[in-house]
Protein backbone atom coordinates (compact mmCIF):
# COMPACT_ATOMS: atom_id res chain seq x y z
CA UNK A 1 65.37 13.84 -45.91
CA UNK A 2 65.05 17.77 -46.37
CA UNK A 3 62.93 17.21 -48.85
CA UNK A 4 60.85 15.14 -46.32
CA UNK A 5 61.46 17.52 -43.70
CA UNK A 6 59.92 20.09 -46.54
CA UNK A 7 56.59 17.98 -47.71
CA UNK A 8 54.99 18.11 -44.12
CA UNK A 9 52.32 19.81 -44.63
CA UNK A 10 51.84 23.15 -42.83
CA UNK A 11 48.27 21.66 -40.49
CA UNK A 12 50.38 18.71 -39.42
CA UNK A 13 53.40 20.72 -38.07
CA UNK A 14 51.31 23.11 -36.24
CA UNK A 15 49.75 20.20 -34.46
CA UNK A 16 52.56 18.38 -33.59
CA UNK A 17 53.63 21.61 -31.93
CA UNK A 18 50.55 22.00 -30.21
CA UNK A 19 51.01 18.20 -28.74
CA UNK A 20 54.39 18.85 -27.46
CA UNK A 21 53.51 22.27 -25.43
CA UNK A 22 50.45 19.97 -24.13
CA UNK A 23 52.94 17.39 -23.06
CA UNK A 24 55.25 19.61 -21.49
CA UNK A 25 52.76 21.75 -19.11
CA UNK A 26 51.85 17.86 -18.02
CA UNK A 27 55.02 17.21 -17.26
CA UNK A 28 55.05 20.69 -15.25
CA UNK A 29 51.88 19.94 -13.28
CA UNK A 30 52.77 16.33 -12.35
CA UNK A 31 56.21 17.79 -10.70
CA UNK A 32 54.51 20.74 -9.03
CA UNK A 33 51.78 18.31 -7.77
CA UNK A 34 54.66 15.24 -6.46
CA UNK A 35 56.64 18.11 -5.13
CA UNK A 36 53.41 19.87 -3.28
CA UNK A 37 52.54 16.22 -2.27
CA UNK A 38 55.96 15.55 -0.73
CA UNK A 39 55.68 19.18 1.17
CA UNK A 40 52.28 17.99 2.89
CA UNK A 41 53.51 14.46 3.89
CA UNK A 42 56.89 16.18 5.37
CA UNK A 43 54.46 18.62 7.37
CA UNK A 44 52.16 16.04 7.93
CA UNK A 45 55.22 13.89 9.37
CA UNK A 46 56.23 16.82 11.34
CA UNK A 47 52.54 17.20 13.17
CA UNK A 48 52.44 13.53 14.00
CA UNK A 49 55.91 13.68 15.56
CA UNK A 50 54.91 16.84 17.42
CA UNK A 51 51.58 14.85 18.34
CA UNK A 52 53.51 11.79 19.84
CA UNK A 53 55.86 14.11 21.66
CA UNK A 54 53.07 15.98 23.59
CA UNK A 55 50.88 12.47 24.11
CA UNK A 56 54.22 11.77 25.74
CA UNK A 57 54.70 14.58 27.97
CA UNK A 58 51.02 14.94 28.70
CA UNK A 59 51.46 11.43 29.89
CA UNK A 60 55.07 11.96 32.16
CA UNK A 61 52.95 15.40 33.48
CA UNK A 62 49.95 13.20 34.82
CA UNK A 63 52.25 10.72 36.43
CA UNK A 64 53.97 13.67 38.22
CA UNK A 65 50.96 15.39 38.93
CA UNK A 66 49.60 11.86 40.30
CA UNK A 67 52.73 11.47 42.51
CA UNK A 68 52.56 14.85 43.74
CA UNK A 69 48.74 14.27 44.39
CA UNK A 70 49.78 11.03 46.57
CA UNK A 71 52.73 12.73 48.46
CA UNK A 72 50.29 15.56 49.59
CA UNK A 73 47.77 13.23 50.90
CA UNK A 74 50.36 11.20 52.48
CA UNK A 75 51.79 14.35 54.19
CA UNK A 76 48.21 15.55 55.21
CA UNK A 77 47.32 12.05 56.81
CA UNK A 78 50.85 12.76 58.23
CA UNK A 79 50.23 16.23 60.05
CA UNK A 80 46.51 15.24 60.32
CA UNK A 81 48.43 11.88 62.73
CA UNK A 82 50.70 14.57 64.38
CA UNK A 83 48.09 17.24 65.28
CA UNK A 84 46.37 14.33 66.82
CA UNK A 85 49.48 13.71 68.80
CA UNK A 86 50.42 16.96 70.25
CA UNK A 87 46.97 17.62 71.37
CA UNK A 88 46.65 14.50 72.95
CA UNK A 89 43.88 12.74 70.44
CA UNK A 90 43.33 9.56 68.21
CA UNK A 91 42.53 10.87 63.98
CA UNK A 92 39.42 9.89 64.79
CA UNK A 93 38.92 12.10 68.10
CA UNK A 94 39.83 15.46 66.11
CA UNK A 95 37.88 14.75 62.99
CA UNK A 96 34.68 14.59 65.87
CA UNK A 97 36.59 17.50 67.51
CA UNK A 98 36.45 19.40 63.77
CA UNK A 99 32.92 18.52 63.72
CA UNK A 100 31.22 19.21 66.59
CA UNK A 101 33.37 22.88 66.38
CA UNK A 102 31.39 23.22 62.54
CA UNK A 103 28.27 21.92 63.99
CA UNK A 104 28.51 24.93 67.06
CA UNK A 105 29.67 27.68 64.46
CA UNK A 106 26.76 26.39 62.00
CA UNK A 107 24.26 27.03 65.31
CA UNK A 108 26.09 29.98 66.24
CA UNK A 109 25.51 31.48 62.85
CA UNK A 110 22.00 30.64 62.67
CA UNK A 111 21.10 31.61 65.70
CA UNK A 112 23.06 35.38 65.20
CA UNK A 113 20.49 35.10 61.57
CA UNK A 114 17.20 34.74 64.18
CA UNK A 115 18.48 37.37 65.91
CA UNK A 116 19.19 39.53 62.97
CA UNK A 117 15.54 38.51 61.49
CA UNK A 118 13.90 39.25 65.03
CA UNK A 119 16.02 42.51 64.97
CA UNK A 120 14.50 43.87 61.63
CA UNK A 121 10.89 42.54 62.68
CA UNK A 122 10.73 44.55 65.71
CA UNK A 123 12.21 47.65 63.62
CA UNK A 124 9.67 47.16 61.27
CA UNK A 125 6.95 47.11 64.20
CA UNK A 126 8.25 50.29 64.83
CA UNK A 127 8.55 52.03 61.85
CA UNK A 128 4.75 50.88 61.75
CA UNK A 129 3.92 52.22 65.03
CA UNK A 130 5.68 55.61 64.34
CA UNK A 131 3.89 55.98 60.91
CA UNK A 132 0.06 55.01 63.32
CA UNK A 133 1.69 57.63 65.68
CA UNK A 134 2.49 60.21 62.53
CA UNK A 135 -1.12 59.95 60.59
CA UNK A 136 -2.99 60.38 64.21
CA UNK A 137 -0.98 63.59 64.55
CA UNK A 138 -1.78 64.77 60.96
CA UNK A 139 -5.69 63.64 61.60
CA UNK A 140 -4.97 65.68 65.03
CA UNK A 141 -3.76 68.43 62.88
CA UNK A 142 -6.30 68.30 60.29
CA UNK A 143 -8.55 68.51 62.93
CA UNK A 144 -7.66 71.24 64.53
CA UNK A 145 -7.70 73.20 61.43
CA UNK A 146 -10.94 72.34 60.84
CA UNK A 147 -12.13 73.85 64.64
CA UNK A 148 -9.93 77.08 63.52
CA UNK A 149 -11.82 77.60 60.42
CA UNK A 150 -14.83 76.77 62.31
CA UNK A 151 -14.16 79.42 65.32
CA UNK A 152 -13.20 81.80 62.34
CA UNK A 153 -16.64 81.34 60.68
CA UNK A 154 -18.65 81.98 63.67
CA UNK A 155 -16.98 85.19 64.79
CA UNK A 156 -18.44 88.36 63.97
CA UNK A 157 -16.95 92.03 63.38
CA UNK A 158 -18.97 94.59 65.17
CA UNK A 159 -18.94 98.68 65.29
CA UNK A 160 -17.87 99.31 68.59
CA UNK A 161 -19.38 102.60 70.98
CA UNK A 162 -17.28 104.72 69.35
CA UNK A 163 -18.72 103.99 65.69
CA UNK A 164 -15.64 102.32 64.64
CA UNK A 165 -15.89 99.22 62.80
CA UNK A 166 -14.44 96.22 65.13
CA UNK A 167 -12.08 93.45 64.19
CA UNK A 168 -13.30 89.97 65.28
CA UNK A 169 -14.69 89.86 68.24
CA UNK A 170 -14.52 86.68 70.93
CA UNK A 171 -17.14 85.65 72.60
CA UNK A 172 -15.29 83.06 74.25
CA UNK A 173 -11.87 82.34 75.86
CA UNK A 174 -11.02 79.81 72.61
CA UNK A 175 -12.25 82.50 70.35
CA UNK A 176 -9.57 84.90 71.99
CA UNK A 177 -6.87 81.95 71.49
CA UNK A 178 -7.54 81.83 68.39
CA UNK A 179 -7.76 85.75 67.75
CA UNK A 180 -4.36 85.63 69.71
CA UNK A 181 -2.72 83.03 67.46
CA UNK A 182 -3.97 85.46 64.34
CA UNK A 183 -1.30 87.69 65.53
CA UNK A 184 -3.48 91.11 64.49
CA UNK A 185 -3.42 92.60 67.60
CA UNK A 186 -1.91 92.65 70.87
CA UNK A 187 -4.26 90.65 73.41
CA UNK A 188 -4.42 90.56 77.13
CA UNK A 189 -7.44 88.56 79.04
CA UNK A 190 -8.86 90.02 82.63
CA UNK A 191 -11.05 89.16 85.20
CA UNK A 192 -12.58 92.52 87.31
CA UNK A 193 -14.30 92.22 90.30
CA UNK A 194 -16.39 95.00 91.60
CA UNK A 195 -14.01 97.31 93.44
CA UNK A 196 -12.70 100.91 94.28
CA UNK A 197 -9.85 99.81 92.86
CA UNK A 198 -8.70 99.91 89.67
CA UNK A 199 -6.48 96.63 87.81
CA UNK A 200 -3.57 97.15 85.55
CA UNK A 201 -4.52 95.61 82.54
CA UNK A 202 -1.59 95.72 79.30
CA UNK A 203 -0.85 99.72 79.50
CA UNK A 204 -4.13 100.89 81.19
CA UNK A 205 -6.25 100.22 84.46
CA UNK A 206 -9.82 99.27 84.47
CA UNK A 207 -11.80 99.81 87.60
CA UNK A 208 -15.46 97.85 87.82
CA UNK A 209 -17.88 99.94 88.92
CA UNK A 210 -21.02 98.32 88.59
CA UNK A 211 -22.37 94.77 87.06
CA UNK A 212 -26.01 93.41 86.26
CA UNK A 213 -25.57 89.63 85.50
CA UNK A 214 -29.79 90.07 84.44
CA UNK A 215 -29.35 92.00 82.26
CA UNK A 216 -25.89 91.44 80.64
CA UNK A 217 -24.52 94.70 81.63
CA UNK A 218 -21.68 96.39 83.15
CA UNK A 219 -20.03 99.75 83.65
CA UNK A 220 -16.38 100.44 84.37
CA UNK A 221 -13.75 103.15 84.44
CA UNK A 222 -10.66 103.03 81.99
CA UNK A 223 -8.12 104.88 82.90
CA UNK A 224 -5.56 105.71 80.35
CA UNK A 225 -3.18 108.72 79.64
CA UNK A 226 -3.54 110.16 82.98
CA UNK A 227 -7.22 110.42 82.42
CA UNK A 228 -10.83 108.69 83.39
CA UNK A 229 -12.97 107.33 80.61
CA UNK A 230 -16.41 106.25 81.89
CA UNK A 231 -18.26 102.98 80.27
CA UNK A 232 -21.67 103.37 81.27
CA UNK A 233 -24.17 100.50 80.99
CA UNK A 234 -22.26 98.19 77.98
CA UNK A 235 -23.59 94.86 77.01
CA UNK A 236 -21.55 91.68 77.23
CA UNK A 237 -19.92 91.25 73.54
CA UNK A 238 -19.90 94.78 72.71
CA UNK A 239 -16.81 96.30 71.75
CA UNK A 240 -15.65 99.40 74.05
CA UNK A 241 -13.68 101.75 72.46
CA UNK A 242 -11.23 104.09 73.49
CA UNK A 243 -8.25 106.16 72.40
CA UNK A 244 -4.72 106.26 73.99
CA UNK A 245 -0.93 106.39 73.56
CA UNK A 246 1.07 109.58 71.70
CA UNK A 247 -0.29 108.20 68.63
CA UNK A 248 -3.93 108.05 69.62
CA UNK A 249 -4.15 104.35 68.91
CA UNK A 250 -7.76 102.89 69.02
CA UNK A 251 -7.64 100.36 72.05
CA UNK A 252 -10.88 97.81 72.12
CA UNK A 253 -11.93 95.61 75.29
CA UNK A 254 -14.63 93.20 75.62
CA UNK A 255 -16.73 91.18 78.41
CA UNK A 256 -17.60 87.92 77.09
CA UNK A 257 -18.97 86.65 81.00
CA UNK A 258 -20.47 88.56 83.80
CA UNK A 259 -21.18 87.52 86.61
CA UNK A 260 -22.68 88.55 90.15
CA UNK A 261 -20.30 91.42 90.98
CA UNK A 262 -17.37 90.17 88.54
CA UNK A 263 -16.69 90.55 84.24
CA UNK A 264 -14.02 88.23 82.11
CA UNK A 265 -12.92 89.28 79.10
CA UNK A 266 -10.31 90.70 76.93
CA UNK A 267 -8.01 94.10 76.40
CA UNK A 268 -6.91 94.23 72.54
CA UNK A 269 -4.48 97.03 71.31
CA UNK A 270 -2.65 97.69 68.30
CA UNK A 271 0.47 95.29 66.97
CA UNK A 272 2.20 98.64 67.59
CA UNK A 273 1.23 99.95 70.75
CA UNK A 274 3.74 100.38 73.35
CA UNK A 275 4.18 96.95 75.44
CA UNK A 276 3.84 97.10 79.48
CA UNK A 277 6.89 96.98 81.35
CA UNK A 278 5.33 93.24 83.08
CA UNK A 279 3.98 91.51 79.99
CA UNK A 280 1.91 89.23 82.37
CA UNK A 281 -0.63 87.41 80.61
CA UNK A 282 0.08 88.85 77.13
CA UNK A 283 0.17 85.94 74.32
């Protein structure tokens, strides 16, 4: 039998060895696989059971949630009943009650939403109105500029009797407003009549003396710094000169109307010439 044993020869026994480690990772696999099998249909057992058992207490949850469901309705029909009975009223009276008060708060609500609307129309009217109002004042404005530049182009400077070159001169009593408004010069409008006596006019007096309305002439007495300047035959719109104050400040006055025995015009003085005591009709 060793000798048997002995005569294999060397190929064969190598794969009869190979055969048996082929048969015995077989036999491994098949037990892993029948054990891994048995695992899953344990788990899978254990998921069905788990399954059935929340099926079942889904099922006891909606027959207490029913019952619940039923005992509230019951105990709603049963206060609804005895609400009905305090105040004195069938079911059916206090569901018509219940309506007729949503029916009022629904018109009550819709009428406060008119209101509202109407509210924020006639706000908007206004705001509209204002903003009409608001670009006729700015056309107002823009207007008025537009005179202003036009009274500014028409006036003139002039050298007055002295030889001194003039400022603007106004020929009118809107040309003087507007001169006034400039804010050069101090300004202060008179009216003389022809009299002995003289009329206070800013820090000086002027006394008329004599007036041809023909002609366009006049002569007058200016009395300033305790002394008598005479203005002898001066044409309406001609700047009369004169000196005055500590400072010998140049002083200008012109007639821009004359009439029969009477001269309007204007006084002008330095911004910073003393002030009279009675401003009067100073701007």
């Amino acid at each position: 039998m060793s000798d048997e044993f002995q005569s294999v020869p060397p190929h064969e026994a190598g794969s009869r060895t190979m055969q048996y480690v082929f048969i015995a990772i077989a036999i491994v696999y098949v037990a892993i696989s029948g054990y891994m099998i048995a695992d899953m249909y344990g788990r899978l057992g254990k998921l069905e059971a788990r399954a059935t058992a929340a099926e079942n207490t889904s099922v006891e949850l909606q027959k207490e949630v029913g019952k619940r469901i039923s005992g509230t309705i019951a105990e709603m029909h049963s206060t609804t009943d005895a609400l009905a009975g305090k105040v004195g009223m069938t079911k059916k009276e206090l569901e018509q009650r219940a309506a007729a008060l949503k029916k009022e708060q629904e018109e009550t609500a819709q009428r406060l939403s008119d209101e509202q609307k109407a509210g924020i129309a006639q706000v908007t009217g206004e705001v509209g109105t204002v903003k009409t109002d608001v670009g006729a004042v700015k056309t107002d404005v823009a207007s008025t500029k537009t005179e202003l530049e036009a009274t500014k182009a028409k006036l003139e400077t002039m050298r007055g009797d002295l030889g001194v070159q003039s400022g603007l001169i106004a020929r009118t009593r809107d040309d003087l407003e507007y001169l006034k408004h400039r804010g050069d010069r101090n300004y202060y409008e008179f009216t003389l009549a022809k009299s002995k006596k003289s009329t206070p006019v800013g820090t000086v007096s002027l006394e008329l003396k004599k007036v041809d309305a023909k002609k366009g002439k006049y002569t007058l007495n200016v009395m300033a710094d305790d002394k008598t300047i005479e203005k002898k035959d001066k044409n309406m719109n001609e700047p009369v000169q004169f000196y005055s104050g500590r400072d010998h400040q140049l002083f200008e006055l012109v007639v821009f109307t004359i009439d029969k025995d009477k001269v309007s015009g204007y006084l002008s003085s330095p911004k910073n010439a003393p002030q009279p005591v009675d401003v009067g009709k100073k701007d």
